[in-house]
C-alpha atoms as a PDB file:
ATOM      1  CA  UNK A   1      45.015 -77.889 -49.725  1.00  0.00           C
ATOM      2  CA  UNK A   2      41.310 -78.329 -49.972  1.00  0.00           C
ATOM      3  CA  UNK A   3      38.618 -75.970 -49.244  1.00  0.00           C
ATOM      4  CA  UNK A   4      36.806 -76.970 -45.786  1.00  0.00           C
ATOM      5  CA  UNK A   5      33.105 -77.008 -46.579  1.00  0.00           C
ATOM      6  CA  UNK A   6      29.502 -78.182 -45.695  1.00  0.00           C
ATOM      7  CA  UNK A   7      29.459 -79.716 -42.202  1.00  0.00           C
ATOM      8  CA  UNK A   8      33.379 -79.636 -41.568  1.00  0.00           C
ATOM      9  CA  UNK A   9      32.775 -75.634 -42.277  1.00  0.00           C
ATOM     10  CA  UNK A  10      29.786 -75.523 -39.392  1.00  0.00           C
ATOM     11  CA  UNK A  11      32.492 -78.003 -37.215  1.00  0.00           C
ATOM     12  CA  UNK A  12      35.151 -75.123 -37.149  1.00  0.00           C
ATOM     13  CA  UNK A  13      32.325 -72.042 -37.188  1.00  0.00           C
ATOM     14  CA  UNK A  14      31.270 -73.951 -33.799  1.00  0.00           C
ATOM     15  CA  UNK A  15      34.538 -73.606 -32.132  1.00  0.00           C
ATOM     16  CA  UNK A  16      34.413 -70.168 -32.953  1.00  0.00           C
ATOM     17  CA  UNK A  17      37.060 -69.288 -36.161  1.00  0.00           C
ATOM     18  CA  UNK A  18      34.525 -66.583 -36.748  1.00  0.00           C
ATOM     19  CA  UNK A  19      32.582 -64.363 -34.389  1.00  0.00           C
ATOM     20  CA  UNK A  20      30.280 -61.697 -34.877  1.00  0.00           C
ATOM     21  CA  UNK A  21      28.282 -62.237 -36.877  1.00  0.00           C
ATOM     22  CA  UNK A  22      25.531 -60.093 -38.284  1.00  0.00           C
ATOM     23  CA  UNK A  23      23.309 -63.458 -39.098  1.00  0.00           C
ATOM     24  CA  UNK A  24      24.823 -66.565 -39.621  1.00  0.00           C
ATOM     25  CA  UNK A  25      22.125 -67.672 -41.928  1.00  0.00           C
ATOM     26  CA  UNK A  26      22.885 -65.398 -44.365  1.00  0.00           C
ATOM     27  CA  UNK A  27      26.701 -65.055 -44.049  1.00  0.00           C
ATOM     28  CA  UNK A  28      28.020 -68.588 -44.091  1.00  0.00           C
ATOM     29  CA  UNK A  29      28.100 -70.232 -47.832  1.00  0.00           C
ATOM     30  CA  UNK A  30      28.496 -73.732 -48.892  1.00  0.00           C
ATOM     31  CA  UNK A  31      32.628 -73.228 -48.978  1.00  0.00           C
ATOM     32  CA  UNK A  32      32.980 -70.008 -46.738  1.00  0.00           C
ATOM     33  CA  UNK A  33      31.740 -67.029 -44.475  1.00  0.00           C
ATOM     34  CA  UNK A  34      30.939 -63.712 -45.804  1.00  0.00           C
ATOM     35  CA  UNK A  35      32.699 -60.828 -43.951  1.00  0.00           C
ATOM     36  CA  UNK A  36      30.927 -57.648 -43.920  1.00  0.00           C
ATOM     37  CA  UNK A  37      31.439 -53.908 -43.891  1.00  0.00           C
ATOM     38  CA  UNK A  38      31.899 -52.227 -40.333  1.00  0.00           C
ATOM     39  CA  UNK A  39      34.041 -48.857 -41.536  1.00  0.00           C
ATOM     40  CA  UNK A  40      35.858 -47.590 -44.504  1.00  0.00           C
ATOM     41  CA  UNK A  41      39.083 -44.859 -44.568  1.00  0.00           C
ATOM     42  CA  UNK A  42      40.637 -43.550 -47.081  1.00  0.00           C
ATOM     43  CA  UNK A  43      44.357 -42.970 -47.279  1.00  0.00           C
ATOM     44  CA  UNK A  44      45.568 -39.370 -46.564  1.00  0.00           C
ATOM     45  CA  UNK A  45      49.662 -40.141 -46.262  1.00  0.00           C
ATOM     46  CA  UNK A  46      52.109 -42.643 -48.082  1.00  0.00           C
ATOM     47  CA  UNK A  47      53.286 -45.732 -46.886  1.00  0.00           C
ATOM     48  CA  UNK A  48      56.977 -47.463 -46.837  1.00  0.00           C
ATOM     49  CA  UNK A  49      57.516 -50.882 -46.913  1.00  0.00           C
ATOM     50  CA  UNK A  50      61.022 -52.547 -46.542  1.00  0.00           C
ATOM     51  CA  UNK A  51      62.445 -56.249 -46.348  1.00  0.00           C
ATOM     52  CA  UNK A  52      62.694 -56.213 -42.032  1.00  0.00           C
ATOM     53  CA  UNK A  53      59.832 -54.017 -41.291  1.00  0.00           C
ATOM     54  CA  UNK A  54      62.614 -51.767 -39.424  1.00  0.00           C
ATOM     55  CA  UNK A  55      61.240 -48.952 -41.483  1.00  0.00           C
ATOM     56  CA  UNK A  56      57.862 -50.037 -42.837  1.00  0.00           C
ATOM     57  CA  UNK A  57      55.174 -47.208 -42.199  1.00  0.00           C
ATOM     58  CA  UNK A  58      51.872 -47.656 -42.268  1.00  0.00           C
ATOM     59  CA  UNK A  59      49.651 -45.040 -44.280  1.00  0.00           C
ATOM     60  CA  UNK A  60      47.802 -42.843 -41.960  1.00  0.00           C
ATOM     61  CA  UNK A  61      43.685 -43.106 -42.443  1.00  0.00           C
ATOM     62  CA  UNK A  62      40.899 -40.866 -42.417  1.00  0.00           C
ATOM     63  CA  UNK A  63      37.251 -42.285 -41.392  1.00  0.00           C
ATOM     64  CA  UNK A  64      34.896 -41.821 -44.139  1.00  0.00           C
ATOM     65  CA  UNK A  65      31.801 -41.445 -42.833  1.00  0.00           C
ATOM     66  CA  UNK A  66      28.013 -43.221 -43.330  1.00  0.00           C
ATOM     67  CA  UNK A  67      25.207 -40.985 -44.129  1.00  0.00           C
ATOM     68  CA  UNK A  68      22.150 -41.031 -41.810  1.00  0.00           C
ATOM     69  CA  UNK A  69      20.549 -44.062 -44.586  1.00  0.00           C
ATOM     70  CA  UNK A  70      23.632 -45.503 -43.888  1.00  0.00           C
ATOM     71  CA  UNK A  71      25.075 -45.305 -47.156  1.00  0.00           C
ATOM     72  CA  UNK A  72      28.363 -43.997 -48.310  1.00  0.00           C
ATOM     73  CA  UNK A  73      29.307 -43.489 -51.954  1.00  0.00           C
ATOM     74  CA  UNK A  74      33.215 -43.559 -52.814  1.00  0.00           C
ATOM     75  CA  UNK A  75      34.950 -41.889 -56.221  1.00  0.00           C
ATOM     76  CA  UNK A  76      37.323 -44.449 -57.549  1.00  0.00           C
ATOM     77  CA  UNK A  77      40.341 -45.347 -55.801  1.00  0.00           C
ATOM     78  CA  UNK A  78      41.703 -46.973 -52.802  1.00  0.00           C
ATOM     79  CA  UNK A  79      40.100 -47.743 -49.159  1.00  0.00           C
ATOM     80  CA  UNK A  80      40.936 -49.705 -46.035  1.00  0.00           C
ATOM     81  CA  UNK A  81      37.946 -51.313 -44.985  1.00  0.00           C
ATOM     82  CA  UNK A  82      37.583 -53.345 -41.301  1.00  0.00           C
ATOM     83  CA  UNK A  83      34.795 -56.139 -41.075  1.00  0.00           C
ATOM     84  CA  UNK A  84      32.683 -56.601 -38.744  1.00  0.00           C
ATOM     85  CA  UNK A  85      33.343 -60.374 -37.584  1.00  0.00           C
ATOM     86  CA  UNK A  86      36.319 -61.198 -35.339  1.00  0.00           C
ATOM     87  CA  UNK A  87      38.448 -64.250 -37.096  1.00  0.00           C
ATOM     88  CA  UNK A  88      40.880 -66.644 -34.959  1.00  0.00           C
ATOM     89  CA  UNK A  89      42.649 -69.238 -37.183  1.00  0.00           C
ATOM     90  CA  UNK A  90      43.352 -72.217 -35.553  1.00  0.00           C
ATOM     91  CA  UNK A  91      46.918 -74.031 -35.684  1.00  0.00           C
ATOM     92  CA  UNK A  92      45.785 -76.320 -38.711  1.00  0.00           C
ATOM     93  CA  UNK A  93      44.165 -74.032 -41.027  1.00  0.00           C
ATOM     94  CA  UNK A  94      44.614 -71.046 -43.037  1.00  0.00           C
ATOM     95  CA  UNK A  95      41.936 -68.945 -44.796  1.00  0.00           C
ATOM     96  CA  UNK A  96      42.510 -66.837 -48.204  1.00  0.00           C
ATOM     97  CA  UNK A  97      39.364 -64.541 -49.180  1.00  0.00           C
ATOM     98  CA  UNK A  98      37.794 -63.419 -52.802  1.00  0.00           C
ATOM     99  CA  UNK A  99      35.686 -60.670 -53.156  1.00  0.00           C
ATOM    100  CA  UNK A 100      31.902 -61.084 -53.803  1.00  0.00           C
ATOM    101  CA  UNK A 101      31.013 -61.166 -57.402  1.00  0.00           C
ATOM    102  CA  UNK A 102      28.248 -58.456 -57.287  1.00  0.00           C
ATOM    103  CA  UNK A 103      31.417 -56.408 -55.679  1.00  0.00           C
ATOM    104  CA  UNK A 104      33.066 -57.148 -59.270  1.00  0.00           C
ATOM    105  CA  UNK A 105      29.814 -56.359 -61.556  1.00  0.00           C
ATOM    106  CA  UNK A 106      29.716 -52.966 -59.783  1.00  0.00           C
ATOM    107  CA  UNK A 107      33.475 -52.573 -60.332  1.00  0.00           C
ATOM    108  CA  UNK A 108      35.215 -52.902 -57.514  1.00  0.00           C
ATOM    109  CA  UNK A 109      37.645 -55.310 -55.838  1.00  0.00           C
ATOM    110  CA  UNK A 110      39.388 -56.298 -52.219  1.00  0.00           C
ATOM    111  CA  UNK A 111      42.653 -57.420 -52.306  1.00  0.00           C
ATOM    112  CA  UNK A 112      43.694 -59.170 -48.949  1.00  0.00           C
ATOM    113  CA  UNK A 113      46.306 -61.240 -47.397  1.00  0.00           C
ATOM    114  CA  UNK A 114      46.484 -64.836 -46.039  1.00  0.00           C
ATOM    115  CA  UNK A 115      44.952 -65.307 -43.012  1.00  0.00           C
ATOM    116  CA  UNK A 116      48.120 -67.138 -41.098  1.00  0.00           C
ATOM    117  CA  UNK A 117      47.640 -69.942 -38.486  1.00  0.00           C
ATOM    118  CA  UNK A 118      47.154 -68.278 -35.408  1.00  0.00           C
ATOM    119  CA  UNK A 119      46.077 -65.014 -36.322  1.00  0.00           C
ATOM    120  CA  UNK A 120      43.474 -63.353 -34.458  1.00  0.00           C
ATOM    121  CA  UNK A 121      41.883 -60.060 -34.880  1.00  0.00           C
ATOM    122  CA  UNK A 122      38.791 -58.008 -36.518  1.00  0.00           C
ATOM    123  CA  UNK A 123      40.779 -58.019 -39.905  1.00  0.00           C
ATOM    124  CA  UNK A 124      41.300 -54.654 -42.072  1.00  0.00           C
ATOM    125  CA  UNK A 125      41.342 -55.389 -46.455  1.00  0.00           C
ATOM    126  CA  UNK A 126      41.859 -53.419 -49.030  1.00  0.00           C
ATOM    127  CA  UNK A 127      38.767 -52.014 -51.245  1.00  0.00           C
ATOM    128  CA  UNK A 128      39.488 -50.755 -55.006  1.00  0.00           C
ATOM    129  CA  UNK A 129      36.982 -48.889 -56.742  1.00  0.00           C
ATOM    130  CA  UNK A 130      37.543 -49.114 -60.115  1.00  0.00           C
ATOM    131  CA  UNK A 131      34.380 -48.087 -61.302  1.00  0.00           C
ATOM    132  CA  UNK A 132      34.867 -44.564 -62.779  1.00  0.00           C
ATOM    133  CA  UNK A 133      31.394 -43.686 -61.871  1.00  0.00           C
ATOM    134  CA  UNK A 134      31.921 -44.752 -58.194  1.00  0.00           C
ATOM    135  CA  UNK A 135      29.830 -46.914 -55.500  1.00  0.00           C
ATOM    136  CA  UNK A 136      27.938 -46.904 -52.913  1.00  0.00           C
ATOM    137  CA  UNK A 137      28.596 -48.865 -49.975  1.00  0.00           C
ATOM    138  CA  UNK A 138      25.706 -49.671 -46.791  1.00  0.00           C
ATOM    139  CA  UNK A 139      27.231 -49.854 -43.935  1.00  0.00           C
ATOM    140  CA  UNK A 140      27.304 -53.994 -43.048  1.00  0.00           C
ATOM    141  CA  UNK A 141      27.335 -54.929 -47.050  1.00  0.00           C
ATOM    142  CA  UNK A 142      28.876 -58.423 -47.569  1.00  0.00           C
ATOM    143  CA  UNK A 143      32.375 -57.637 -49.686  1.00  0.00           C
ATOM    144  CA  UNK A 144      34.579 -60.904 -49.289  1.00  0.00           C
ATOM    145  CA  UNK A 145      33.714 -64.599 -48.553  1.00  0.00           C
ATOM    146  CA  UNK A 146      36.313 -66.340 -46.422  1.00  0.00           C
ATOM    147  CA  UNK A 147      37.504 -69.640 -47.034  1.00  0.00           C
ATOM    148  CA  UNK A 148      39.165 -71.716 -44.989  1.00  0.00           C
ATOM    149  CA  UNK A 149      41.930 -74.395 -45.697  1.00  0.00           C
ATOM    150  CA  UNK A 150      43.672 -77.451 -43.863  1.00  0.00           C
ATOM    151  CA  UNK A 151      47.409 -77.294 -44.149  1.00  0.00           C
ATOM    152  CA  UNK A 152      49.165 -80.216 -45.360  1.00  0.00           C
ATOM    153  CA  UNK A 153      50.780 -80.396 -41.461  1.00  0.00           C
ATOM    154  CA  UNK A 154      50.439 -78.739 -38.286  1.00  0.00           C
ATOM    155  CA  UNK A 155      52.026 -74.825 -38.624  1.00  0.00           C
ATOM    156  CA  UNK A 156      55.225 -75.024 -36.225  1.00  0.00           C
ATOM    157  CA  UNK A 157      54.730 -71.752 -35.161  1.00  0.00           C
ATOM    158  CA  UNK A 158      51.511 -69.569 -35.264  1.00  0.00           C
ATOM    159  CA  UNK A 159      51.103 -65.844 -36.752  1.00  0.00           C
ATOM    160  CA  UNK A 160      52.917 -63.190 -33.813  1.00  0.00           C
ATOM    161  CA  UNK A 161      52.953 -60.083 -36.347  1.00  0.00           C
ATOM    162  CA  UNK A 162      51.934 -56.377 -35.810  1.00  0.00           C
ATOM    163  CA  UNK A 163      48.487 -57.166 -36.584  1.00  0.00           C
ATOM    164  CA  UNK A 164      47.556 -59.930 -33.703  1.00  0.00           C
ATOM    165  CA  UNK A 165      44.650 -58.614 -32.146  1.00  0.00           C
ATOM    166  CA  UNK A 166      43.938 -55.673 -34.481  1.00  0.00           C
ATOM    167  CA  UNK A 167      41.231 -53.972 -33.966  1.00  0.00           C
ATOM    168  CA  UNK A 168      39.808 -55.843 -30.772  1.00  0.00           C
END
């Protein structure tokens, strides 16, 4: 797998594998797209995860909210964040994400999945503050850049999971 970048990158942003974005010109990078920051909760129950999902529950959330600067500052621990941008991954790609490296010098991390073949949705990630101290957040903040890769073969199947169409 290679990293789809420059002008094949703007070929697949044109057929829309990302929507909604704040400003293009700012959000898509030489080998990516930065996703940013539409809503953060924090968890307020435990989860359960099992091998056939036949008992997997998902922690409930609680919105934390943006003051009126539209700032938030968060105590170390763990978030679930939602982006902004809407991704659909076509039937020959996938797309993994890192976290921005000013996100690192302040601290904190996301931790995400793989973005299957097929999925579409406005996609949730996890945010770890690490930073003892804490940070602040604005509201729209770039936190992961996207990157997109073209499997070795067509996927025989695309993604049909619980999260198709989250957040739409």
């Amino acid at each position: 797998m290679a990293i789809i970048a420059g002008k094949e990158l703007q070929e697949i942003l044109d057929r829309g594998v990302v929507l909604e974005m704040i400003d293009p010109e700012v959000q898509v990078q030489m080998c990516g797209v930065d996703l940013t920051l539409r809503s953060i909760e924090r968890f307020v129950t435990p989860g359960a995860v099992d091998y056939d999902n036949k008992e997997r529950v998902i922690s409930k959330t609680q919105e934390v909210a943006f003051d009126d600067s539209e700032w938030v500052r968060l105590e170390a621990g763990c978030y679930l964040v939602t982006f902004n941008e809407t991704v659909s991954i076509p039937k020959a790609l996938t797309a993994l994400a890192r976290p921005r490296s000013s996100l690192l010098r302040s601290g904190a991390t996301v931790e995400t999945a793989l973005w299957d073949p097929g999925y579409r949705g406005r996609s949730q990630s996890l945010l770890v503050v690490h930073n003892s101290k804490g940070l602040r957040l604005k509201r729209n903040a770039r936190l992961i850049q996207l990157a997109f890769y073209r499997l070795s073969s067509l996927a025989e199947k695309e993604y049909e999971g619980a999260y198709q169409d989250e957040n739409l």
